[in-house]
PDB file of N, CA and C in Angstrom:
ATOM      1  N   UNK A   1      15.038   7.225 -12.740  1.00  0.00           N
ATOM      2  CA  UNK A   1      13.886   6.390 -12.989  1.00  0.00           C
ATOM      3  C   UNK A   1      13.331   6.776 -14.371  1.00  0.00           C
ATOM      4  N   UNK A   2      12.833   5.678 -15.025  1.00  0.00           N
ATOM      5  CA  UNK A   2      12.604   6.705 -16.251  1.00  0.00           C
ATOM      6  C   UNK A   2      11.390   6.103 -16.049  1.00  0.00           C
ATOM      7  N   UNK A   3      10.359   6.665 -17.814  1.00  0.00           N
ATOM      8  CA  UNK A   3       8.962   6.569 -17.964  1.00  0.00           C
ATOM      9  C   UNK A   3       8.624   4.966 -17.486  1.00  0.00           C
ATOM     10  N   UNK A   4       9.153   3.895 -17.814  1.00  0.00           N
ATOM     11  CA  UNK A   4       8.347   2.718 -18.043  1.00  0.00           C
ATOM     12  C   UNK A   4       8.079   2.183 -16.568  1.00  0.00           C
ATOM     13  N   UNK A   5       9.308   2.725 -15.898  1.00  0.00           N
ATOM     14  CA  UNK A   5       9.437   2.619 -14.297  1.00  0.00           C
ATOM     15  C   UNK A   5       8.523   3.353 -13.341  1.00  0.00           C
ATOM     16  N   UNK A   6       8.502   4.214 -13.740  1.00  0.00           N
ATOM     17  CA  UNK A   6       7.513   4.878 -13.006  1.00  0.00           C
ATOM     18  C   UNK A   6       5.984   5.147 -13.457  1.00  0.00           C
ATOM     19  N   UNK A   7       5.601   4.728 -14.426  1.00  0.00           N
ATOM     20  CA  UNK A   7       4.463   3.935 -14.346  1.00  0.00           C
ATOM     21  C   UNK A   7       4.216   2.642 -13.972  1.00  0.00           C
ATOM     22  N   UNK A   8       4.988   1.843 -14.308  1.00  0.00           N
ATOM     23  CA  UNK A   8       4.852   0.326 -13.100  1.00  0.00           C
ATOM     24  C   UNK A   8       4.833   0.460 -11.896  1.00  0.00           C
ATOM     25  N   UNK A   9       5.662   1.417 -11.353  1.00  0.00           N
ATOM     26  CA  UNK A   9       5.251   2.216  -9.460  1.00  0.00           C
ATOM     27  C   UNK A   9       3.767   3.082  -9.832  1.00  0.00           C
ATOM     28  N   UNK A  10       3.521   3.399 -10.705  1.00  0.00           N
ATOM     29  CA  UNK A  10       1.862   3.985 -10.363  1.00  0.00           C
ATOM     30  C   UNK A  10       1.266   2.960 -10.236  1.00  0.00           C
ATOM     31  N   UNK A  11       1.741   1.982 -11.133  1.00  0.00           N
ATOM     32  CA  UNK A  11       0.515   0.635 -11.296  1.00  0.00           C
ATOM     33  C   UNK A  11      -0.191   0.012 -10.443  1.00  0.00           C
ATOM     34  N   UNK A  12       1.343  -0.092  -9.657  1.00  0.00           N
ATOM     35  CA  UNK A  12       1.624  -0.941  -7.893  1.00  0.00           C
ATOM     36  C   UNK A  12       0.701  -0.752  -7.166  1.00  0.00           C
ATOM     37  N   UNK A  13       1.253   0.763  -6.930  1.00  0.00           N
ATOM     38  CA  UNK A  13       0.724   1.675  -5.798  1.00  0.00           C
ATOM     39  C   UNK A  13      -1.040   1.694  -6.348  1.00  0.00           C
ATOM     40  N   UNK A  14      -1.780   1.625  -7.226  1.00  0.00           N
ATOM     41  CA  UNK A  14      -3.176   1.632  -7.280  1.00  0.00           C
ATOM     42  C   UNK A  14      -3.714   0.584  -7.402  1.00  0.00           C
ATOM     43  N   UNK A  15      -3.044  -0.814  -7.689  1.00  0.00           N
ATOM     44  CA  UNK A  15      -3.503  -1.960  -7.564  1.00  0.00           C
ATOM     45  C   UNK A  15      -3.418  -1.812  -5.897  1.00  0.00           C
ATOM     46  N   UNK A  16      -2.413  -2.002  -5.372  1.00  0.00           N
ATOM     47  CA  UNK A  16      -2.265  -2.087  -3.559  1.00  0.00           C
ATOM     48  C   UNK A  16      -3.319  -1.377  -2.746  1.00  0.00           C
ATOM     49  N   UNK A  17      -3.763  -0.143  -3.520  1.00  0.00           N
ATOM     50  CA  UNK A  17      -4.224   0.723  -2.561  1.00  0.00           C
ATOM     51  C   UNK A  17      -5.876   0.233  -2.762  1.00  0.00           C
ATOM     52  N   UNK A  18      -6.023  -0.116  -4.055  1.00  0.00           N
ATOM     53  CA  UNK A  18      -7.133  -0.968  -4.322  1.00  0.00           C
ATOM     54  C   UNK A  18      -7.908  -2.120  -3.593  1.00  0.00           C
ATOM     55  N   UNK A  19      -6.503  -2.875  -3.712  1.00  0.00           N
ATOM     56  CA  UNK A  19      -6.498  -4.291  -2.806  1.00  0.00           C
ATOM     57  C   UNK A  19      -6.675  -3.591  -0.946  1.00  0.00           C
ATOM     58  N   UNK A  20      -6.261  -3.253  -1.000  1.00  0.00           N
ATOM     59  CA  UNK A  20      -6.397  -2.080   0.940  1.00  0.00           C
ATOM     60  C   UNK A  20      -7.706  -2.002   0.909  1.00  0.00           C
ATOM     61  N   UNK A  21      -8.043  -1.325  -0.356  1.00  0.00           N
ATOM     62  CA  UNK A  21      -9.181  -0.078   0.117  1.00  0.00           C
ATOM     63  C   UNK A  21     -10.335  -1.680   0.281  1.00  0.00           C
ATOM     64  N   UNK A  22     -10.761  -2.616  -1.123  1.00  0.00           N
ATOM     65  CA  UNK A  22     -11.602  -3.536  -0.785  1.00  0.00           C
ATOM     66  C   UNK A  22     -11.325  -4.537   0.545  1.00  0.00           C
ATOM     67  N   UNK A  23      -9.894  -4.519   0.779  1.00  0.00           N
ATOM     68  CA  UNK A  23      -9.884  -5.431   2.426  1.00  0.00           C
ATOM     69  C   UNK A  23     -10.634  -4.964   3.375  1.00  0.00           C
ATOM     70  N   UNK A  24     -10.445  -3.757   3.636  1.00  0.00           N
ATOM     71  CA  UNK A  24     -10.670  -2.425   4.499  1.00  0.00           C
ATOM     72  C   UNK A  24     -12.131  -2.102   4.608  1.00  0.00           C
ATOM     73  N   UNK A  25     -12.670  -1.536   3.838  1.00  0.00           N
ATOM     74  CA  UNK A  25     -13.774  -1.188   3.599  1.00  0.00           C
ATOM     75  C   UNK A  25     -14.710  -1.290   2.188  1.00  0.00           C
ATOM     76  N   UNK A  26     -14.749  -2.533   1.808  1.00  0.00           N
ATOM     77  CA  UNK A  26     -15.367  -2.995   0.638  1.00  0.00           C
ATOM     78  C   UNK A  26     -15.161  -2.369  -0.756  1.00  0.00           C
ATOM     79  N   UNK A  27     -14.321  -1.334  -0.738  1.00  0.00           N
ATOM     80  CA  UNK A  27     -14.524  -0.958  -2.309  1.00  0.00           C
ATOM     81  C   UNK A  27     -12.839   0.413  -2.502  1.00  0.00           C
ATOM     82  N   UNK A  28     -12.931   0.658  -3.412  1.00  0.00           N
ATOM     83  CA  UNK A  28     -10.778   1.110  -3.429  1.00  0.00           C
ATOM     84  C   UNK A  28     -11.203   2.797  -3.307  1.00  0.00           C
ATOM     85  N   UNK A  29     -10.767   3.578  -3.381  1.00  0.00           N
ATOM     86  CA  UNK A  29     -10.480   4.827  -3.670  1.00  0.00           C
ATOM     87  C   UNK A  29     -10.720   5.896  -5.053  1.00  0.00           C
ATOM     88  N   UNK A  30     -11.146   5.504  -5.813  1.00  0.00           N
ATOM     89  CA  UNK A  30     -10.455   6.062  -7.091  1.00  0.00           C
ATOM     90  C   UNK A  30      -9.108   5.935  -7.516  1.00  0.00           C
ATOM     91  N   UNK A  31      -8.671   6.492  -8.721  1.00  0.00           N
ATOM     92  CA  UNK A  31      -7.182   5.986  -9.073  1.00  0.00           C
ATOM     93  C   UNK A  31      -6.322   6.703  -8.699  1.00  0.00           C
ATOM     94  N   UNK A  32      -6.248   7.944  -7.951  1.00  0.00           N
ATOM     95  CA  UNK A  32      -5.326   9.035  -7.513  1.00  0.00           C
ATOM     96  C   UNK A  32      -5.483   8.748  -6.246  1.00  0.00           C
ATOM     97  N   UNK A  33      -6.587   8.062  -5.380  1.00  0.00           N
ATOM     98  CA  UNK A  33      -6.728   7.710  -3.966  1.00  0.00           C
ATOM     99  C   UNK A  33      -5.852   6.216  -3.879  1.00  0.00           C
ATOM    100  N   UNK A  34      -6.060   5.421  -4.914  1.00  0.00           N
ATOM    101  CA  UNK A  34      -5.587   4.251  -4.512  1.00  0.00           C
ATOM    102  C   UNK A  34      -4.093   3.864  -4.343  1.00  0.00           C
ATOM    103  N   UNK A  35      -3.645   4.970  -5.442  1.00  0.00           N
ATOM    104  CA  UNK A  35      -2.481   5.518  -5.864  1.00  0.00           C
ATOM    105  C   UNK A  35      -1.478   5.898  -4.500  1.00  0.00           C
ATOM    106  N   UNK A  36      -2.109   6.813  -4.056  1.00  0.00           N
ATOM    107  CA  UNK A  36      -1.955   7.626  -2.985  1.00  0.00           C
ATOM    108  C   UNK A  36      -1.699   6.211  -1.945  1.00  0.00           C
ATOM    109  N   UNK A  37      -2.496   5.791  -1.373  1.00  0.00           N
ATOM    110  CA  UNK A  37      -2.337   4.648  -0.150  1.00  0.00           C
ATOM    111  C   UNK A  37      -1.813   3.384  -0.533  1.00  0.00           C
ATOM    112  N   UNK A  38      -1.436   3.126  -1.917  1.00  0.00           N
ATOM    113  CA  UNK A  38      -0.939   2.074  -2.069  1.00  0.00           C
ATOM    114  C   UNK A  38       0.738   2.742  -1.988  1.00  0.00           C
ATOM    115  N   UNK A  39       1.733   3.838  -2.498  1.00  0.00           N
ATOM    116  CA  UNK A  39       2.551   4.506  -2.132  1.00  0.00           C
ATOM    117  C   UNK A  39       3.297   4.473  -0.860  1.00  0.00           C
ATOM    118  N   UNK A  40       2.167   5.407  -0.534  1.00  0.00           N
ATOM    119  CA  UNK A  40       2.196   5.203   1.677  1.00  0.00           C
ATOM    120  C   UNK A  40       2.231   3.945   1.740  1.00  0.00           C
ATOM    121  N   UNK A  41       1.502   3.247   1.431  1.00  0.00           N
ATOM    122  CA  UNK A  41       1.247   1.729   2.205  1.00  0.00           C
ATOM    123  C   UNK A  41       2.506   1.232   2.331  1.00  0.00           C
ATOM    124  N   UNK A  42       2.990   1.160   0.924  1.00  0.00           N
ATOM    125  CA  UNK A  42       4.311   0.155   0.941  1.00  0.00           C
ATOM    126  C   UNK A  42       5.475   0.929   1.333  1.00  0.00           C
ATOM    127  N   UNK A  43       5.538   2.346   1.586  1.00  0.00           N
ATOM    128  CA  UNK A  43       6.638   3.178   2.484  1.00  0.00           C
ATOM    129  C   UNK A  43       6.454   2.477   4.125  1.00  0.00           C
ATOM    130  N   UNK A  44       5.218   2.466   4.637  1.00  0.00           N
ATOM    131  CA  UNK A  44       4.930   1.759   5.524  1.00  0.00           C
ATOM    132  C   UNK A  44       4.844   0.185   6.009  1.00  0.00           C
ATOM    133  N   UNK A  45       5.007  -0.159   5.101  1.00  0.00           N
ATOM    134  CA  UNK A  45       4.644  -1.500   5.223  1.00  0.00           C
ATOM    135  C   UNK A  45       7.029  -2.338   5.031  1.00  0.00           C
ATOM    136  N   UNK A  46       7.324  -1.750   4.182  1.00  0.00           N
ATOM    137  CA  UNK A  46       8.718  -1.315   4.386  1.00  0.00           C
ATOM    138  C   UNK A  46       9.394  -1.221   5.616  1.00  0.00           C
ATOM    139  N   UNK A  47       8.922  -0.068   5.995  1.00  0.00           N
ATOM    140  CA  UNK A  47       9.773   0.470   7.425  1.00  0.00           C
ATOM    141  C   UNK A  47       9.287  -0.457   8.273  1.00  0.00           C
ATOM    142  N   UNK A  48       7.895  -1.199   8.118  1.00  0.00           N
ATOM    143  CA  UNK A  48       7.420  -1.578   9.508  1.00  0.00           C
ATOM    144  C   UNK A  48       8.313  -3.051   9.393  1.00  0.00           C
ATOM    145  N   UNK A  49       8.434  -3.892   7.890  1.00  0.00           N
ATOM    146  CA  UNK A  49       8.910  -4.976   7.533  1.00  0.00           C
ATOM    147  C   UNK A  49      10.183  -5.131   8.231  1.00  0.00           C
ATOM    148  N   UNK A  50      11.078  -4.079   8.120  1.00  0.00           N
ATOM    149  CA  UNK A  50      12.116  -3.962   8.416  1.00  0.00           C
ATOM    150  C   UNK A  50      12.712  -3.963   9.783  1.00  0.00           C
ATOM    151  N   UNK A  51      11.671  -2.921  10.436  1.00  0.00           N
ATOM    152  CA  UNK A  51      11.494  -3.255  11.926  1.00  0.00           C
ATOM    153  C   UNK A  51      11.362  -4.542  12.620  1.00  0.00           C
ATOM    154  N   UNK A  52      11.029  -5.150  12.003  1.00  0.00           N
ATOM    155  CA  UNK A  52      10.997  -7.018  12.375  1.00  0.00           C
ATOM    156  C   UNK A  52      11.729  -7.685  11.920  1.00  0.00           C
ATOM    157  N   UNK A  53      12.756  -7.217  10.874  1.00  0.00           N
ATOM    158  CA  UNK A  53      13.337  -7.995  10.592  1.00  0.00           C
ATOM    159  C   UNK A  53      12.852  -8.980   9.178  1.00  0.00           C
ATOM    160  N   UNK A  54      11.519  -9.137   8.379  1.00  0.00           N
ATOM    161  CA  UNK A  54      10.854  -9.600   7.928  1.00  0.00           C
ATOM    162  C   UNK A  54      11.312  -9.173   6.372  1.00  0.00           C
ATOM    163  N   UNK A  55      11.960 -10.228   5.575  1.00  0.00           N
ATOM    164  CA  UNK A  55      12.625  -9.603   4.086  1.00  0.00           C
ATOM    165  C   UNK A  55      11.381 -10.358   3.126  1.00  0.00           C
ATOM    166  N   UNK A  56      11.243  -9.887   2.394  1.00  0.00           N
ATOM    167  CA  UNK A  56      10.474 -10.223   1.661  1.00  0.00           C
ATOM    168  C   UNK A  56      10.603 -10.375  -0.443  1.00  0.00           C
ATOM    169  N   UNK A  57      10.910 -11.535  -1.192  1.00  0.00           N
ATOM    170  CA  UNK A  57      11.080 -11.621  -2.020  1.00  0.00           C
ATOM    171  C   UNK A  57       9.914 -11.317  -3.450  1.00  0.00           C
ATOM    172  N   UNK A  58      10.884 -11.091  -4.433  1.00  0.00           N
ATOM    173  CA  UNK A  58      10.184 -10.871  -5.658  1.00  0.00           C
ATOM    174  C   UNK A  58       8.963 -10.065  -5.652  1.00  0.00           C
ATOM    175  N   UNK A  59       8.539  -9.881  -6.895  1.00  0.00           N
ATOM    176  CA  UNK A  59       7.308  -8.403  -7.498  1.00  0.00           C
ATOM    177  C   UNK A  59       5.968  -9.347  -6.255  1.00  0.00           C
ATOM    178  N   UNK A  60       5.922 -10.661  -6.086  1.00  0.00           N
ATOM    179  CA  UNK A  60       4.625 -10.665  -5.315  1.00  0.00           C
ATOM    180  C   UNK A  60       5.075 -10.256  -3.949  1.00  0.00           C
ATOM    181  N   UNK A  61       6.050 -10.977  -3.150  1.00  0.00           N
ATOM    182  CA  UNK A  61       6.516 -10.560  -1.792  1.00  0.00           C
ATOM    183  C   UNK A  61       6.122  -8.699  -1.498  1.00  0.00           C
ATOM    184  N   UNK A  62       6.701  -7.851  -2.614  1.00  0.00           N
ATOM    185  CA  UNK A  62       6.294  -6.390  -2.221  1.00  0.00           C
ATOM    186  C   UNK A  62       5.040  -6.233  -2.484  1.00  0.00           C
ATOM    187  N   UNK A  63       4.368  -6.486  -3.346  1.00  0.00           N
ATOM    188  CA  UNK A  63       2.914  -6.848  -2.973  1.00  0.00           C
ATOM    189  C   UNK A  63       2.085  -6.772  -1.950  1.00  0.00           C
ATOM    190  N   UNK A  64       2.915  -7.792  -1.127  1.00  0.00           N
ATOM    191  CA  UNK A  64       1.983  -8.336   0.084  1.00  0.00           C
ATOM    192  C   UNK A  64       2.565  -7.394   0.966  1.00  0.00           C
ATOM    193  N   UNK A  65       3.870  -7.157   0.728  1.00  0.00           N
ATOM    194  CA  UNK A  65       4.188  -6.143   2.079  1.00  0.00           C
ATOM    195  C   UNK A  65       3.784  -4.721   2.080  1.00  0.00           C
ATOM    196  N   UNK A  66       3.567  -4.645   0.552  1.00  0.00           N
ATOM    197  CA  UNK A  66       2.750  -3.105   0.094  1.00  0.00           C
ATOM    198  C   UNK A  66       1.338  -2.858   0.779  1.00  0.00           C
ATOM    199  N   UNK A  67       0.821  -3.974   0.676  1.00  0.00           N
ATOM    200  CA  UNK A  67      -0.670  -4.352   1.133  1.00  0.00           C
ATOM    201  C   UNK A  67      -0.771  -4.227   2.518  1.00  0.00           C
ATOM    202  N   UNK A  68      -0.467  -5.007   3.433  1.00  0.00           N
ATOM    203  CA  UNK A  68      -0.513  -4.865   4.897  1.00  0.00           C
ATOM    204  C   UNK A  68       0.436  -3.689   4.972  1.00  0.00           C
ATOM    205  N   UNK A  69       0.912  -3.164   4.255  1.00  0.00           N
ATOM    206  CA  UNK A  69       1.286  -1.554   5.230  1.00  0.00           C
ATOM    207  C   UNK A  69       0.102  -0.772   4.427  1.00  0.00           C
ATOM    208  N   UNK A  70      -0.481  -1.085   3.706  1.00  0.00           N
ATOM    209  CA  UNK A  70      -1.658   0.128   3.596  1.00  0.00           C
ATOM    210  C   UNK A  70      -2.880   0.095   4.326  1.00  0.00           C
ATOM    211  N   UNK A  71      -3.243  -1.572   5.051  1.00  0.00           N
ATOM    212  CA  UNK A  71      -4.129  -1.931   5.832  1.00  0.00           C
ATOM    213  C   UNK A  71      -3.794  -1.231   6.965  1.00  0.00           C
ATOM    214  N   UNK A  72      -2.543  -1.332   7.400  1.00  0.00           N
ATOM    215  CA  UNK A  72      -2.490  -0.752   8.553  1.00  0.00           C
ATOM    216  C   UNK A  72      -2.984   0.369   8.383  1.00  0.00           C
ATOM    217  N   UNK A  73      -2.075   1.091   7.615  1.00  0.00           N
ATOM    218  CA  UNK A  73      -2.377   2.471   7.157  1.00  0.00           C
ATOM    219  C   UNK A  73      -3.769   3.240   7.163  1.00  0.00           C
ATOM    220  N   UNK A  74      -4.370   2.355   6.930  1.00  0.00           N
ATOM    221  CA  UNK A  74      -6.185   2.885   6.712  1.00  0.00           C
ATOM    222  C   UNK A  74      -6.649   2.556   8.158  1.00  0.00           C
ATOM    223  N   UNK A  75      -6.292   1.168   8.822  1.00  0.00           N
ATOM    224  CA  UNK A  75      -7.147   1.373  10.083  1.00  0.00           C
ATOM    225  C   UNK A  75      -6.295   2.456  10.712  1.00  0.00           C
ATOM    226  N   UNK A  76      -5.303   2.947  10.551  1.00  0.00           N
ATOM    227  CA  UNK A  76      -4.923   3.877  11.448  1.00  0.00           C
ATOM    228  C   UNK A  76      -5.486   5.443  11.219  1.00  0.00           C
ATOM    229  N   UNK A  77      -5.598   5.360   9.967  1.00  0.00           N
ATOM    230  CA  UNK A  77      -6.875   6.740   9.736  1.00  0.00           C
ATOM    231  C   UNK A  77      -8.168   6.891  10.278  1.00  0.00           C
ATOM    232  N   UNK A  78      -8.372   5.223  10.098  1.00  0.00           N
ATOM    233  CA  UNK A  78     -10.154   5.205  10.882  1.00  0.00           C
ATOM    234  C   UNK A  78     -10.028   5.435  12.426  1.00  0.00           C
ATOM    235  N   UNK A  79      -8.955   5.321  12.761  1.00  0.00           N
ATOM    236  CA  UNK A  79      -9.166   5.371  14.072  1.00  0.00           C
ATOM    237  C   UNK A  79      -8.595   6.966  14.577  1.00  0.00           C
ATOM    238  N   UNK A  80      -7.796   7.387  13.895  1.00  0.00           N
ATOM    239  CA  UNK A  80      -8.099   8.910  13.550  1.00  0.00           C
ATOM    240  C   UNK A  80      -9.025   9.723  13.663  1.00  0.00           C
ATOM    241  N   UNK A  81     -10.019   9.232  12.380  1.00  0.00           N
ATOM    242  CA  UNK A  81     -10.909   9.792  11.953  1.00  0.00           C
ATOM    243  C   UNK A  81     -11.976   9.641  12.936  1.00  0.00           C
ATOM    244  N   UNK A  82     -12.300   8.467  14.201  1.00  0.00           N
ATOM    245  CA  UNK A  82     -13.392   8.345  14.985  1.00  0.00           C
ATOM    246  C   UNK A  82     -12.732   9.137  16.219  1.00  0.00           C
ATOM    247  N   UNK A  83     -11.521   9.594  16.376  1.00  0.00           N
ATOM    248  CA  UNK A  83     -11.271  10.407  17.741  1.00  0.00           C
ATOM    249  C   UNK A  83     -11.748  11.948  17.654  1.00  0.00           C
TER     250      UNK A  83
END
């Protein structure tokens, strides 16, 4: 992977985790938080895609699948976090 690549995966991952964090709970993380759950998200949102069977095209398709695996991702912390 070189430099230009792996800053376009930071990019992702903090726009996504961004887009999560305001779905979720009105406002994103910071840029190392958003970073962080937009990452996870779309590791999650991946495996879960896949599990269904559900393929998903081009830079917006991972997007969206980045996104609902970080939604999940967060309500599954909140509900964590309230047990």
């Amino acid at each position: 992977m070189d430099i230009i690549s792996f800053l376009v995966f930071l990019a992702v991952g903090a726009l996504v985790g961004w887009l999560a964090g305001v779905i979720v709970k009105g406002r994103g993380f910071g840029v190392i938080g958003n970073i962080i759950v937009g990452v996870v998200g779309a590791v999650l949102g991946g495996f879960i895609f896949g599990l269904l069977g559900i393929t998903t095209g081009g830079f917006l398709g991972s997007i969206v699948m980045a996104t609902i695996g970080a939604i999940i991702l967060l309500f599954i912390i909140g509900l964590v976090k309230k047990a």
